[in-house]
Protein backbone atom coordinates (compact mmCIF):
# COMPACT_ATOMS: atom_id res chain seq x y z
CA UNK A 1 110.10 37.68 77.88
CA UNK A 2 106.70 38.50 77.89
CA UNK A 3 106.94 42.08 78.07
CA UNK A 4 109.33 41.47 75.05
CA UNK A 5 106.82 39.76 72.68
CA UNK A 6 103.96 42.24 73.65
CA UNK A 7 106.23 44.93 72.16
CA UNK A 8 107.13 43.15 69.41
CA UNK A 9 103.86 42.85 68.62
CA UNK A 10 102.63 47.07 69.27
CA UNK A 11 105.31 47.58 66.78
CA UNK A 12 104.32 45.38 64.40
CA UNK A 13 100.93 46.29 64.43
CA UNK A 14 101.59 49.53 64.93
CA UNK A 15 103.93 49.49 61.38
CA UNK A 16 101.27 47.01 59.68
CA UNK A 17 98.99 49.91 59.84
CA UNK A 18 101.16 52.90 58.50
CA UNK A 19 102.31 50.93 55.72
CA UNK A 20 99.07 49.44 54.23
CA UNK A 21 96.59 52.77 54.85
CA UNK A 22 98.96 54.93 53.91
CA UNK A 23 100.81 53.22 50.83
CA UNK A 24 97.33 51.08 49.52
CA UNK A 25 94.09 52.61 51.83
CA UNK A 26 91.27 51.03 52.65
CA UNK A 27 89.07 51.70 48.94
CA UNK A 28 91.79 50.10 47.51
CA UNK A 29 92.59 46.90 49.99
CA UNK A 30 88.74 46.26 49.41
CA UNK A 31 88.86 46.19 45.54
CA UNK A 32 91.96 43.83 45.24
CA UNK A 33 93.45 42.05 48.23
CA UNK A 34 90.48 41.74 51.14
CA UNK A 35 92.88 41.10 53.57
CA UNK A 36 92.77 41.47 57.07
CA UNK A 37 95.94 41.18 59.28
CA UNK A 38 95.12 40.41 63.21
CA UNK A 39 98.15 39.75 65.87
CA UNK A 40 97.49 37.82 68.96
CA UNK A 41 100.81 37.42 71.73
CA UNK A 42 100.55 33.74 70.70
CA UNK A 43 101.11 34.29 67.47
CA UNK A 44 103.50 37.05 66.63
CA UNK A 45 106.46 35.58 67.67
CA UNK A 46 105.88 33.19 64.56
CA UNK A 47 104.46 35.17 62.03
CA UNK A 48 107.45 35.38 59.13
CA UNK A 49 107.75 38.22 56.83
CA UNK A 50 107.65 35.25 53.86
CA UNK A 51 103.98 35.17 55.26
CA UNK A 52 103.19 39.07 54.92
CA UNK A 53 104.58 38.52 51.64
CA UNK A 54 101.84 36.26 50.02
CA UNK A 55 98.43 38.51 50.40
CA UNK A 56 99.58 41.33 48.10
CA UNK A 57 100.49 38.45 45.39
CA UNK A 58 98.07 36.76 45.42
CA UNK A 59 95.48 39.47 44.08
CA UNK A 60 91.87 39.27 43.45
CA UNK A 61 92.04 41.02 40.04
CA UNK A 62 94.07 38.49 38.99
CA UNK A 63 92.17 35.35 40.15
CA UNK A 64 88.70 36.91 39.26
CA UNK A 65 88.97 36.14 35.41
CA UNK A 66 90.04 32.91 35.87
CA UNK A 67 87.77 29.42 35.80
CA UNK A 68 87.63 28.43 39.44
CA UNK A 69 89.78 25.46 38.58
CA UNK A 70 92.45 27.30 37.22
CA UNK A 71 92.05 29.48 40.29
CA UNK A 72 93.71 26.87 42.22
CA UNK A 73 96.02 25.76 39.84
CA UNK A 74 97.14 29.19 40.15
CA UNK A 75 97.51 29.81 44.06
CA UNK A 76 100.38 26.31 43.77
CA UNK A 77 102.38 28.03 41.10
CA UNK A 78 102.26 31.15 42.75
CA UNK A 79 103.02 30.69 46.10
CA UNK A 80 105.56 28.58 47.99
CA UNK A 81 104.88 26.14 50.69
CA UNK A 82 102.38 23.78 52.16
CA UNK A 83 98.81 24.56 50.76
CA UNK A 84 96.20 23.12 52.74
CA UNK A 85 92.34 22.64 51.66
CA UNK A 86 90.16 22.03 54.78
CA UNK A 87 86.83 19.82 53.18
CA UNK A 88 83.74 19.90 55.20
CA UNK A 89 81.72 17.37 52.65
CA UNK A 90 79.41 20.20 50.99
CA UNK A 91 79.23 20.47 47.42
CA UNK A 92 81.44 23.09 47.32
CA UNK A 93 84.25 20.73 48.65
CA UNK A 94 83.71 18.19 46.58
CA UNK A 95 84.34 20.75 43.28
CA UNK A 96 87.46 21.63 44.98
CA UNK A 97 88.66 18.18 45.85
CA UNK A 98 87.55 17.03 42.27
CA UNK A 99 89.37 19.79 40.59
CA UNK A 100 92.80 19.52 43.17
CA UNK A 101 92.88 15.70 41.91
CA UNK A 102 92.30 16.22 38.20
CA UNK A 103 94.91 18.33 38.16
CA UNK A 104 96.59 16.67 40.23
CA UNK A 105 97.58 19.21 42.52
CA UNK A 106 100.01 19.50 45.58
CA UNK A 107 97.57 20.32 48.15
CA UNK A 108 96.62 19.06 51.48
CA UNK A 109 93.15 17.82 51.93
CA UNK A 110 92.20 17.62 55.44
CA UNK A 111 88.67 17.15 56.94
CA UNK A 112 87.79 17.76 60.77
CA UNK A 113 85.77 15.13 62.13
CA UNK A 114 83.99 16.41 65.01
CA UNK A 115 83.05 12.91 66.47
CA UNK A 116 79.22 14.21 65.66
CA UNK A 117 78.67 14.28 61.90
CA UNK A 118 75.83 12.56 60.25
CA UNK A 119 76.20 8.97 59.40
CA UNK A 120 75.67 10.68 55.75
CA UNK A 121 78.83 12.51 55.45
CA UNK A 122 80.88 9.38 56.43
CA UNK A 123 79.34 7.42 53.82
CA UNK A 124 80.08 10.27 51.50
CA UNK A 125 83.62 10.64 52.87
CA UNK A 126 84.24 6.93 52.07
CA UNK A 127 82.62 7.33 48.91
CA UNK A 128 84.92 10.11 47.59
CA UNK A 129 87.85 8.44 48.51
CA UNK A 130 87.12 5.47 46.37
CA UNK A 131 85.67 8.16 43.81
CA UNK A 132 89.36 9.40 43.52
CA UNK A 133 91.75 7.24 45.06
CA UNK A 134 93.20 9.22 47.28
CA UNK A 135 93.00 9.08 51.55
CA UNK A 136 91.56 12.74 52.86
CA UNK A 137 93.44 13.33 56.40
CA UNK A 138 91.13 13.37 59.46
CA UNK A 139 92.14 15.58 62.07
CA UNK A 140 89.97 15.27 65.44
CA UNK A 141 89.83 16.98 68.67
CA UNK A 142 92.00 17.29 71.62
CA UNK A 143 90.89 14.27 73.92
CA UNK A 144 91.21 15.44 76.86
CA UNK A 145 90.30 18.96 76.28
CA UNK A 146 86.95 16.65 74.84
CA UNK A 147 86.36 15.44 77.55
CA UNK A 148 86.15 18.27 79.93
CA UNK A 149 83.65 20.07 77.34
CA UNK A 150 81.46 17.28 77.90
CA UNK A 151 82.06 16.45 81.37
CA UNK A 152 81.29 20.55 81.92
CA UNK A 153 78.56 21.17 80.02
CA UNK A 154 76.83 17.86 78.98
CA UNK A 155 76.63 15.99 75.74
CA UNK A 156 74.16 18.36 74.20
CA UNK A 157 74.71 21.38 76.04
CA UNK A 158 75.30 23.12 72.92
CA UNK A 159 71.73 24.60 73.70
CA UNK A 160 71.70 25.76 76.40
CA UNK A 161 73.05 28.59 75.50
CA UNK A 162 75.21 30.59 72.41
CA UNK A 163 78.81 30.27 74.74
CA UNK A 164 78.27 26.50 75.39
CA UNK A 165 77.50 26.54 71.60
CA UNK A 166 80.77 28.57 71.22
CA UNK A 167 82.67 26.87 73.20
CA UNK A 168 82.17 23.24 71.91
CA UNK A 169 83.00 24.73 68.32
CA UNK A 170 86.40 25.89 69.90
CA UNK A 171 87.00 22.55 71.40
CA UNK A 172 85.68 20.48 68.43
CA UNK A 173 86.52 22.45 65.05
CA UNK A 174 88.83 25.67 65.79
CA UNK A 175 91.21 24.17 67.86
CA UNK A 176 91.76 21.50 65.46
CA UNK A 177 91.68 23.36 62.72
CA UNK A 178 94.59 26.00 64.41
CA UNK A 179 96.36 22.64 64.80
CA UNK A 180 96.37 21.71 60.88
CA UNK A 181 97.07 24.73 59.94
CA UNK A 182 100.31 25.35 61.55
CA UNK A 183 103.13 25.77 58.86
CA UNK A 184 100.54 26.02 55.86
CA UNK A 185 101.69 29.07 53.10
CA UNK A 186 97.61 29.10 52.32
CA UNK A 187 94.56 27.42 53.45
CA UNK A 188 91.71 26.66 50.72
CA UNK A 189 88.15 27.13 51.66
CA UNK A 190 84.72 26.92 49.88
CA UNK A 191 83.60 30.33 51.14
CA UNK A 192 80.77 32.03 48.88
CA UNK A 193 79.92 35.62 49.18
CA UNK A 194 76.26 34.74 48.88
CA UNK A 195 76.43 32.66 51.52
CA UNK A 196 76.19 35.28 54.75
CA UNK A 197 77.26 38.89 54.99
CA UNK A 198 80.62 37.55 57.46
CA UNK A 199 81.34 35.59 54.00
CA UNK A 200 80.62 38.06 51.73
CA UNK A 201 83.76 40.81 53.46
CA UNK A 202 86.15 37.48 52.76
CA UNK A 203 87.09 38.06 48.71
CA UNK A 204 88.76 35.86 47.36
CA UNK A 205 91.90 36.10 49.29
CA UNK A 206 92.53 37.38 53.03
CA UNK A 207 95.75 37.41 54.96
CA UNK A 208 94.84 35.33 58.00
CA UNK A 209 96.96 37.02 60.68
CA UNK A 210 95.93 34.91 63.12
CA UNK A 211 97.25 32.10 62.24
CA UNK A 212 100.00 33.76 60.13
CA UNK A 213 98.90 32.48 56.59
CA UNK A 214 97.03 33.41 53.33
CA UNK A 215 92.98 32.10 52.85
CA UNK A 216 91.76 31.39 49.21
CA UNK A 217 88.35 31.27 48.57
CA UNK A 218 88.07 30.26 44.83
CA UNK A 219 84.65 29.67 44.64
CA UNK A 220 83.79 33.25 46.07
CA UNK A 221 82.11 34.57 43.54
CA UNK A 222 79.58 31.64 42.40
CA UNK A 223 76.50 30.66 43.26
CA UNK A 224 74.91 27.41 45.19
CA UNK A 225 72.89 27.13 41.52
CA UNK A 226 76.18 27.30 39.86
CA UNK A 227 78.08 25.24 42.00
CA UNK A 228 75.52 22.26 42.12
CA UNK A 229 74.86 22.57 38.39
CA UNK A 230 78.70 22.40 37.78
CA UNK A 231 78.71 18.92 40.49
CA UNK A 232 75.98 17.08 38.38
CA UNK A 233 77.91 18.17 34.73
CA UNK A 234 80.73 16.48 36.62
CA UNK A 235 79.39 13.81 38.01
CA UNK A 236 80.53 14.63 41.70
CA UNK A 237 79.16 12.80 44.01
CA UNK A 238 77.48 14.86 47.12
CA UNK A 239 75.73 14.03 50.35
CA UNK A 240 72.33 12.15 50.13
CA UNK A 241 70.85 14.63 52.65
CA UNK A 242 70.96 17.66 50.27
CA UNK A 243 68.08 15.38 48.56
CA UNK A 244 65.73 16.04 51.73
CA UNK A 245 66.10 19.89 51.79
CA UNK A 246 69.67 19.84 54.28
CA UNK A 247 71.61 22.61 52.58
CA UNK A 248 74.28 23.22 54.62
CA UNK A 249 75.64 20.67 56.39
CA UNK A 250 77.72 20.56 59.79
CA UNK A 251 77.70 18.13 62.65
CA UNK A 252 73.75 16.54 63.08
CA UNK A 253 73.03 18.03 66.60
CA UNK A 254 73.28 21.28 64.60
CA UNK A 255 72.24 21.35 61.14
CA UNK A 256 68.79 20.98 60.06
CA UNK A 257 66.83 20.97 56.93
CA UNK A 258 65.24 24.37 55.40
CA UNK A 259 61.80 25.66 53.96
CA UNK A 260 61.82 26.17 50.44
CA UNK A 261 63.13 29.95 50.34
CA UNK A 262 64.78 30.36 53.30
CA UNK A 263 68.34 31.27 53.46
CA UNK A 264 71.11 28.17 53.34
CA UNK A 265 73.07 29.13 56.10
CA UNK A 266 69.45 29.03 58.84
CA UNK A 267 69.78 25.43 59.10
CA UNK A 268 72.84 25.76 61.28
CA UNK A 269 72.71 26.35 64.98
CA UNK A 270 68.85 27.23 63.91
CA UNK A 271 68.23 28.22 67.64
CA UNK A 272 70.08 31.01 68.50
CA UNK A 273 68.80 34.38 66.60
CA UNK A 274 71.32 35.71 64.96
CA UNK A 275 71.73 35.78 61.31
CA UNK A 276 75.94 35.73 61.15
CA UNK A 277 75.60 32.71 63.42
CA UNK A 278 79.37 30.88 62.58
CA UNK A 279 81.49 28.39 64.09
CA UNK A 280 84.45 30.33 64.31
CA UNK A 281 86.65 28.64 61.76
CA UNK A 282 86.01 31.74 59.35
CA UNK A 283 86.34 34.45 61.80
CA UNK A 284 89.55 36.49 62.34
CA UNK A 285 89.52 35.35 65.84
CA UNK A 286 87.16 33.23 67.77
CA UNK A 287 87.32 32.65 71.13
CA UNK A 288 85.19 30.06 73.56
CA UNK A 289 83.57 30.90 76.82
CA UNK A 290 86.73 30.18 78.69
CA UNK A 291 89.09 32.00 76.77
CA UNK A 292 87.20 35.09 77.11
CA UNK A 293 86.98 34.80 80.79
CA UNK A 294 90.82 34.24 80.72
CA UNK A 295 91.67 36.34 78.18
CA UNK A 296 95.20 37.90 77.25
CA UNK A 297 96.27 41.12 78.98
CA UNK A 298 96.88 42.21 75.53
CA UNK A 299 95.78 41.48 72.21
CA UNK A 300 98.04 43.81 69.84
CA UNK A 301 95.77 43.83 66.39
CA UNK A 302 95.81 46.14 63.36
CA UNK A 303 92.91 45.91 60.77
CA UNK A 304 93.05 46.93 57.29
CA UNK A 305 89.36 47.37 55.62
């Protein structure tokens, strides 16, 4: 069976790649769809042709012109299936959220809660559900898989080094993120190009291979001035912590405030030297320390741009 599915998957990487340089090429892919496609054994099996489907209809040249509200509006009436809008608290969020209830929008709002966020971002969480009236679905980590993070590397180990960092990431956000995702059509971020170069190659739309569904990023192309200026015209409410110079905002152990000038994304995992420093959530595939010492025999992928 396995020997099966890992042939299934050369083939379908194999014709993912023939079809999409030859019939679009990469100038092209980069202009108006910015998708990627990726195939993992653990995935292909699952991976519908509905799903392959949504990327080239869901086209950047068509959401561009539109007011990022309408962008959203648009992605529901477009596409079929469960839409799914993962909110980490920032301000971005919160102009998504606000604009998927105004509109009153079909979309599942999800947070993760780590189990380590700032006392803040609770209060804020709480906060916007009053705000609105509507319950935003907590989805937490494996607990036993929890548990054997912390009983391996320590409560903090996070610092010891960038795989322990990795790997409690994995446990804590990826994972559980994989989890909520599973059966989505398209997955809503608040992804801005300004934000890191790894965020600036997303566009506004990607074909997540990995897990076998479209991302929308319809606040791609704005900035934080934009997006906080449009928050206080709206009245959003956003974390208290933004007021003492925390820009972006993840769980506490990791997120610190920034110097006037420096870039947003520095106050994250502010130890380790490296500049495209993520948590793996936006990555075609991210893997902890573990699953790279016991990785797959063979990872079938095909990349397009």
């Amino acid at each position: 069976m396995k020997l099966l599915l890992i042939r299934i998957a050369s083939m379908l990487a194999c014709h993912c790649r023939r079809t999409f340089s030859h019939r679009i090429g990469r100038a092209r892919i980069a202009k108006e769809s910015e998708f990627y496609f990726r195939f993992d054994l653990r995935i292909v099996a699952h991976t519908s042709c509905r799903m392959l489907d949504i990327a080239p209809r869901i086209r950047s040249k068509d959401v561009a012109p539109l007011p990022a509200a309408e962008r959203i509006a648009y992605l529901r009436h477009t596409i079929d299936g469960p839409i799914v809008f993962t909110h980490g608290f920032g301000i971005e969020g919160q102009l998504i959220f606000h604009w998927v209830c105004e509109q009153g929008l079909d979309v599942d709002v999800l947070t993760l809660d780590t189990g380590r966020l700032f006392p803040e971002t609770y209060t804020l969480w709480a906060e916007t559900e009053r705000r609105y009236g509507r319950r935003i679905r907590a989805i937490y980590p494996n607990g036993v898989a929890l548990e054997r993070l912390v009983a391996r590397q320590g409560i903090d180990g996070i610092y010891e080094s960038k795989q322990a960092r990795n790997a409690c990431c994995d446990v804590r956000k990826t994972k559980p993120l994989d989890r909520a995702l599973v059966g989505a059509a398209a997955w809503i971020t608040g992804l801005r190009a300004d934000q890191n170069d790894n965020r600036r190659d997303g566009g506004f739309t990607s074909f997540d291979g990995t897990r076998g569904l479209l991302k929308f990023n319809p606040l791609y192309d704005w900035t934080r001035e934009a997006v906080l200026a449009e928050a206080r015209r709206l009245n959003v409410p956003i974390n208290s912590l933004h007021a003492k110079g925390f820009v972006s905002i993840g769980c506490a152990p990791c997120t610190r405030a920034i110097r006037p000038g420096e870039p947003e994304r520095n106050g994250r995992w502010w130890w380790e030297n490296d500049n495209r420093r993520e948590c793996g959530l936006h990555l075609p595939r991210n893997r902890s320390a573990e699953d790279t010492l016991r990785r797959d025999p063979v990872e079938m992928s095909a990349g397009c741009g």
